[in-house]
N, C-alpha and C. Protein backbone atom coordinates (compact mmCIF):
# COMPACT_ATOMS: atom_id res chain seq x y z
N UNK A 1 0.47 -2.19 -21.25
CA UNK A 1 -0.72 -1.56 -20.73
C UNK A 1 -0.31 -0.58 -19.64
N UNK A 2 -0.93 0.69 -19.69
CA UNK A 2 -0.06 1.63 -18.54
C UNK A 2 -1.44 1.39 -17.40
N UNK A 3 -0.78 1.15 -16.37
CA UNK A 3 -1.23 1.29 -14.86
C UNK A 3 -0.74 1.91 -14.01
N UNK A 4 -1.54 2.13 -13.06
CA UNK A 4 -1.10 2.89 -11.35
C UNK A 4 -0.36 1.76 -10.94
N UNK A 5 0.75 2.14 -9.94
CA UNK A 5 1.61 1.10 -8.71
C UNK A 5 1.17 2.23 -7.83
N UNK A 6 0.66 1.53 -6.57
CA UNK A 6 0.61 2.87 -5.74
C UNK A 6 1.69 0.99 -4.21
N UNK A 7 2.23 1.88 -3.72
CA UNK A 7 2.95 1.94 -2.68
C UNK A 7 2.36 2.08 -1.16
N UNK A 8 2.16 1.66 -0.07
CA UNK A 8 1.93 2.57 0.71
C UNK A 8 2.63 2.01 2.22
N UNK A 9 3.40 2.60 2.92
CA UNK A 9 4.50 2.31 3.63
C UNK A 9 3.94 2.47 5.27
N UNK A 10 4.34 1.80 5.91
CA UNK A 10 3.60 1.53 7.60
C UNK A 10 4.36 1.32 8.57
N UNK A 11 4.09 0.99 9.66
CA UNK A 11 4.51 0.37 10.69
C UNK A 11 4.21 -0.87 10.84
N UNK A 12 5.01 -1.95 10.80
CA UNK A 12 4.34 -3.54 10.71
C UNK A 12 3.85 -4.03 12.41
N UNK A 13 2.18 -3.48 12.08
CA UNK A 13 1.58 -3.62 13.31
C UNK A 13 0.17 -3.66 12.98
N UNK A 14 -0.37 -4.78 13.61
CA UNK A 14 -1.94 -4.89 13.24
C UNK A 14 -1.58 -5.50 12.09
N UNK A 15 -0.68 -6.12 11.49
CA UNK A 15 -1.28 -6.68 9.68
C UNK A 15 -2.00 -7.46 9.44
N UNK A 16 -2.97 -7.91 9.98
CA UNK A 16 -4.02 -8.71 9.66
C UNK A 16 -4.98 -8.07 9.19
N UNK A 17 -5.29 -6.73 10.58
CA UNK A 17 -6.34 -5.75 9.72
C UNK A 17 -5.99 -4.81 8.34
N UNK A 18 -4.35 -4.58 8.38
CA UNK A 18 -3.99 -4.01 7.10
C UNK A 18 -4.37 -4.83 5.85
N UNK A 19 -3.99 -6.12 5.68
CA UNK A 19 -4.16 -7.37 5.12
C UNK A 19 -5.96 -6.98 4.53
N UNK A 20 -6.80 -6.86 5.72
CA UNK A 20 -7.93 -7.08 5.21
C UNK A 20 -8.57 -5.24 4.86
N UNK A 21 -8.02 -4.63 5.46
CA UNK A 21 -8.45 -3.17 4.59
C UNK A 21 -7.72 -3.62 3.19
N UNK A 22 -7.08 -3.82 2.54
CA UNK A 22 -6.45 -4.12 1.54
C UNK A 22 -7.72 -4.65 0.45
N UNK A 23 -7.79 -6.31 1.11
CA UNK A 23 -8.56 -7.39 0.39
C UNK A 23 -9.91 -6.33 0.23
N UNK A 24 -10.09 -5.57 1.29
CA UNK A 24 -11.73 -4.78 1.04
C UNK A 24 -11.90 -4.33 -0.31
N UNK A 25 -10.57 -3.68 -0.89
CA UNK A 25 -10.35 -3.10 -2.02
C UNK A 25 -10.16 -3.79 -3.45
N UNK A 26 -8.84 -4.57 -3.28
CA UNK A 26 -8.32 -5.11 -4.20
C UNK A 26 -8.10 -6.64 -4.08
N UNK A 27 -7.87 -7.23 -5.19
CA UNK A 27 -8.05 -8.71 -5.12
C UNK A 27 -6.65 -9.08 -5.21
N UNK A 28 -5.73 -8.44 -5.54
CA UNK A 28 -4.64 -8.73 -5.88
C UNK A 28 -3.55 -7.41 -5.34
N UNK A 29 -2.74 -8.10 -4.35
CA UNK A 29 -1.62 -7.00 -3.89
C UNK A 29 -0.52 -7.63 -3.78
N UNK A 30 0.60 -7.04 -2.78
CA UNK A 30 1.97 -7.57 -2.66
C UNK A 30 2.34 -6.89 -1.40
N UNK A 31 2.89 -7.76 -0.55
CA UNK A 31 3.46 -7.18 1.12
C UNK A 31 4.58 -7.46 0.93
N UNK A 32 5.63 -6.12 1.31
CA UNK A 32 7.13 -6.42 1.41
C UNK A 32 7.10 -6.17 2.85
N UNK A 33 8.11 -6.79 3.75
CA UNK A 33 8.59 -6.75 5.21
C UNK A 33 9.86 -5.70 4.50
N UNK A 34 10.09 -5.01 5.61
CA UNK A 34 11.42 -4.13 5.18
C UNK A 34 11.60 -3.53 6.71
N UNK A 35 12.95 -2.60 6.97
CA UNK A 35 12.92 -2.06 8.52
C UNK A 35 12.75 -0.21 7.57
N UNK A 36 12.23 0.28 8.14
CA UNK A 36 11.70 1.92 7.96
C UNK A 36 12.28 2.52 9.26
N UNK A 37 12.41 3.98 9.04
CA UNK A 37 13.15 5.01 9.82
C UNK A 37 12.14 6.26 10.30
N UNK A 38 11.61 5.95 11.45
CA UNK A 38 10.60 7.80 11.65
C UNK A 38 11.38 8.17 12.36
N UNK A 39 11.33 10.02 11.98
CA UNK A 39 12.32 10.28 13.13
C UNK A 39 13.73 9.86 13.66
N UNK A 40 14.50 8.86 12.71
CA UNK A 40 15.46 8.74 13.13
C UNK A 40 15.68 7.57 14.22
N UNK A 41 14.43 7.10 14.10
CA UNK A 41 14.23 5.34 14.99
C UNK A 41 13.68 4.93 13.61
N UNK A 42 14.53 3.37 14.53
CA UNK A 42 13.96 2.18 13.14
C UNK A 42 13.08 1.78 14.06
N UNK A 43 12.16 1.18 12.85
CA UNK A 43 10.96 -0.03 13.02
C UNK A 43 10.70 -0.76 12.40
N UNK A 44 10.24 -2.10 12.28
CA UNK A 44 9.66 -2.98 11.80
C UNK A 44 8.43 -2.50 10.57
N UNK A 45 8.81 -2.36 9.52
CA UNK A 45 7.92 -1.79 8.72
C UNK A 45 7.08 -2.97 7.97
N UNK A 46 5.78 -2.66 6.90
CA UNK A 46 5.75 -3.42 5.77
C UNK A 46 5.26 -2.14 4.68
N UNK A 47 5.50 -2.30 3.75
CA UNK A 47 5.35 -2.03 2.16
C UNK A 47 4.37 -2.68 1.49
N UNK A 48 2.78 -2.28 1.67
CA UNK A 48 1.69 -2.68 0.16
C UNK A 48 2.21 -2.14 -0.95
N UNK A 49 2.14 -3.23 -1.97
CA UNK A 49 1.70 -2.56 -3.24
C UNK A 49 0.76 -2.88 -4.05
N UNK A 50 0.37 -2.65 -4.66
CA UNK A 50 -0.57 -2.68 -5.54
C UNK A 50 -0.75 -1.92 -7.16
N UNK A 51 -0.94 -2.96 -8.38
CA UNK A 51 -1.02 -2.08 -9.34
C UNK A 51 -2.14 -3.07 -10.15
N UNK A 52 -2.97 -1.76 -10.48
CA UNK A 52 -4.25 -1.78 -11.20
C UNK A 52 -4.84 -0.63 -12.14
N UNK A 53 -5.31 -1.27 -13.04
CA UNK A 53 -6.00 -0.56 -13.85
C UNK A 53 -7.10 0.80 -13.33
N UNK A 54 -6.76 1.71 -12.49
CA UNK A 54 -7.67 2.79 -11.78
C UNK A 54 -7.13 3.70 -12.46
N UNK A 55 -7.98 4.74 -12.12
CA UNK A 55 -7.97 6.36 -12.87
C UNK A 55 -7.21 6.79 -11.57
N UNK A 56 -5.71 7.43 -11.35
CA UNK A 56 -5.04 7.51 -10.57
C UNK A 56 -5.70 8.34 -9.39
N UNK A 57 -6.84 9.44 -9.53
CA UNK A 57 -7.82 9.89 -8.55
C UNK A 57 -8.32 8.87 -7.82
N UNK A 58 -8.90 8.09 -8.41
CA UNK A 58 -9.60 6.71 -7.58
C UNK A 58 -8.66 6.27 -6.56
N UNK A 59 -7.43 5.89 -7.56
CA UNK A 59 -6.36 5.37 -6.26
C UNK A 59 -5.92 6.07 -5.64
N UNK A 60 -5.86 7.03 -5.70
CA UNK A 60 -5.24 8.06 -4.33
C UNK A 60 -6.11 8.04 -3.02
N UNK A 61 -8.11 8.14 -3.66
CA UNK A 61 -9.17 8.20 -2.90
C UNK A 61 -8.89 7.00 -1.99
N UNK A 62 -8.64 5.35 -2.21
CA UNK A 62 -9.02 4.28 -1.81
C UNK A 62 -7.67 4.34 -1.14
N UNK A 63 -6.42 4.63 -1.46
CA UNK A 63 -4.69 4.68 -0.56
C UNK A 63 -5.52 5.72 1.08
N UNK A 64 -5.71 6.72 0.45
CA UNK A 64 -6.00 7.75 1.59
C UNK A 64 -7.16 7.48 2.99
N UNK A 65 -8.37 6.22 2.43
CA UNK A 65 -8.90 5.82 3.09
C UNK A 65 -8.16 4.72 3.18
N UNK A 66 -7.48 3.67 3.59
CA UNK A 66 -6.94 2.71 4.02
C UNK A 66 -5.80 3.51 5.09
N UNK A 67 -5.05 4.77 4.61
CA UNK A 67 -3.85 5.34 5.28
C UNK A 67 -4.37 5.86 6.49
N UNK A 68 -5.69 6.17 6.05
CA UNK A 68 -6.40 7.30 7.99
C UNK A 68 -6.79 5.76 8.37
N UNK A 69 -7.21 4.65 8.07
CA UNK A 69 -8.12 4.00 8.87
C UNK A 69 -6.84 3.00 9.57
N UNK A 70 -5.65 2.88 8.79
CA UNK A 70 -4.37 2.69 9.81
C UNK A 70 -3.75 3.59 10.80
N UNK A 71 -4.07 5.22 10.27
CA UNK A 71 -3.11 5.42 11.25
C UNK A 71 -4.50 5.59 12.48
N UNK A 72 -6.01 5.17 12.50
CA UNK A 72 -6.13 5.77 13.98
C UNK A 72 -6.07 4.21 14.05
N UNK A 73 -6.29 2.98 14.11
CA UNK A 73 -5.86 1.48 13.99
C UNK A 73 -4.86 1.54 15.16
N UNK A 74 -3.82 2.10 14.18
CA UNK A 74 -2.45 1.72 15.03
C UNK A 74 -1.83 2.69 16.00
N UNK A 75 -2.74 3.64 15.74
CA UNK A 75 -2.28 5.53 16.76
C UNK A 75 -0.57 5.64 16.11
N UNK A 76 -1.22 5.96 14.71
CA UNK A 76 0.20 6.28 14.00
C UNK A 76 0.01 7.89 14.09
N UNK A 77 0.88 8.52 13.83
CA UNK A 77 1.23 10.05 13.29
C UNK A 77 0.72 10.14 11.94
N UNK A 78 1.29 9.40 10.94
CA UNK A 78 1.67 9.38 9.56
C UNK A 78 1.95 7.98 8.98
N UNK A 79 1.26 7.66 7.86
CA UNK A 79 1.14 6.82 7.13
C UNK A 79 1.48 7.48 5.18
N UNK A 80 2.40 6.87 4.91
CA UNK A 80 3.01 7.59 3.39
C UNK A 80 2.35 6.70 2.20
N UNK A 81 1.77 7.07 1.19
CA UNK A 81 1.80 6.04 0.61
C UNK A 81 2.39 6.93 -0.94
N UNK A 82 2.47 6.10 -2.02
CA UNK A 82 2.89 6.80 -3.28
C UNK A 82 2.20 6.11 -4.64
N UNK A 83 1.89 7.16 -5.63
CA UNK A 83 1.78 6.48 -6.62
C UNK A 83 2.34 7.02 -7.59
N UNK A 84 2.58 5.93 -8.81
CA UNK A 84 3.08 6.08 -10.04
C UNK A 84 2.46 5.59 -11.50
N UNK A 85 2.58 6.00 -12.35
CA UNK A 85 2.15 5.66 -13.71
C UNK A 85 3.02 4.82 -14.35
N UNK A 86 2.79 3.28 -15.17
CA UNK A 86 3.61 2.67 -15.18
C UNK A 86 3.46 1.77 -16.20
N UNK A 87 4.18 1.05 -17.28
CA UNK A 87 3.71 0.34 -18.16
C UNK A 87 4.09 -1.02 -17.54
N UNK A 88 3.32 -1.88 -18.15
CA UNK A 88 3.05 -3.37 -17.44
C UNK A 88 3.25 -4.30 -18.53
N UNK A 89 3.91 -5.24 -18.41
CA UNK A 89 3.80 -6.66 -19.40
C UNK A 89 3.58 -7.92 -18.78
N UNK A 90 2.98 -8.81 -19.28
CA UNK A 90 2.47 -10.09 -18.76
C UNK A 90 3.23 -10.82 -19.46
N UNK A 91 3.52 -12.06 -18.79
CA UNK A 91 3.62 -13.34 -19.73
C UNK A 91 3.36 -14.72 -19.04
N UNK A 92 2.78 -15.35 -19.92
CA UNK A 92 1.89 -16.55 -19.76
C UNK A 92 2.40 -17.93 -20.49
N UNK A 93 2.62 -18.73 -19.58
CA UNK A 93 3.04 -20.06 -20.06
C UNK A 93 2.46 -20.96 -20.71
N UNK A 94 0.91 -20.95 -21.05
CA UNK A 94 0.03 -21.24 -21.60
C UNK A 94 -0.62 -20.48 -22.07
């Protein structure tokens, strides 16, 4: 089944409210902890992802409102996020 992965990369700060701008959206995501580079300083980053069945416009619309409502949240500069087109397989043990 082809789906969106959209990505969207932060400063790991506030994640509770990231956490719940998220849940506002989607029922199902994934948080990676990772360290990220602005400017040439590290930080404590995290990595959403998310992949769902959306018309990749939609997801850009719903990434772009979650990305402004972090960066004034956290008084970021810049918030990145990415998406891709992607084929998906399931498998089920029952």
């Amino acid at each position: 089944m082809k789906m969106i992965k959209a990505r969207l990369y932060t400063e790991h700060k506030n994640r509770e409210a990231i956490e719940r701008s998220f849940a506002q959206h989607f029922s199902n995501f994934t948080i990676f902890e990772a360290a990220g580079y602005w400017k040439g300083t590290r930080e404590n980053s995290v990595c959403i992802e998310v992949i769902a069945l959306y018309e990749r416009c939609i997801m850009q619309d719903i990434f772009t409102l979650i990305a402004e409502k972090i960066n004034r949240g956290n008084d970021q500069e810049c918030c990145m996020f990415t998406l891709e087109e992607i084929e998906t397989f399931a498998v089920y043990s029952r």
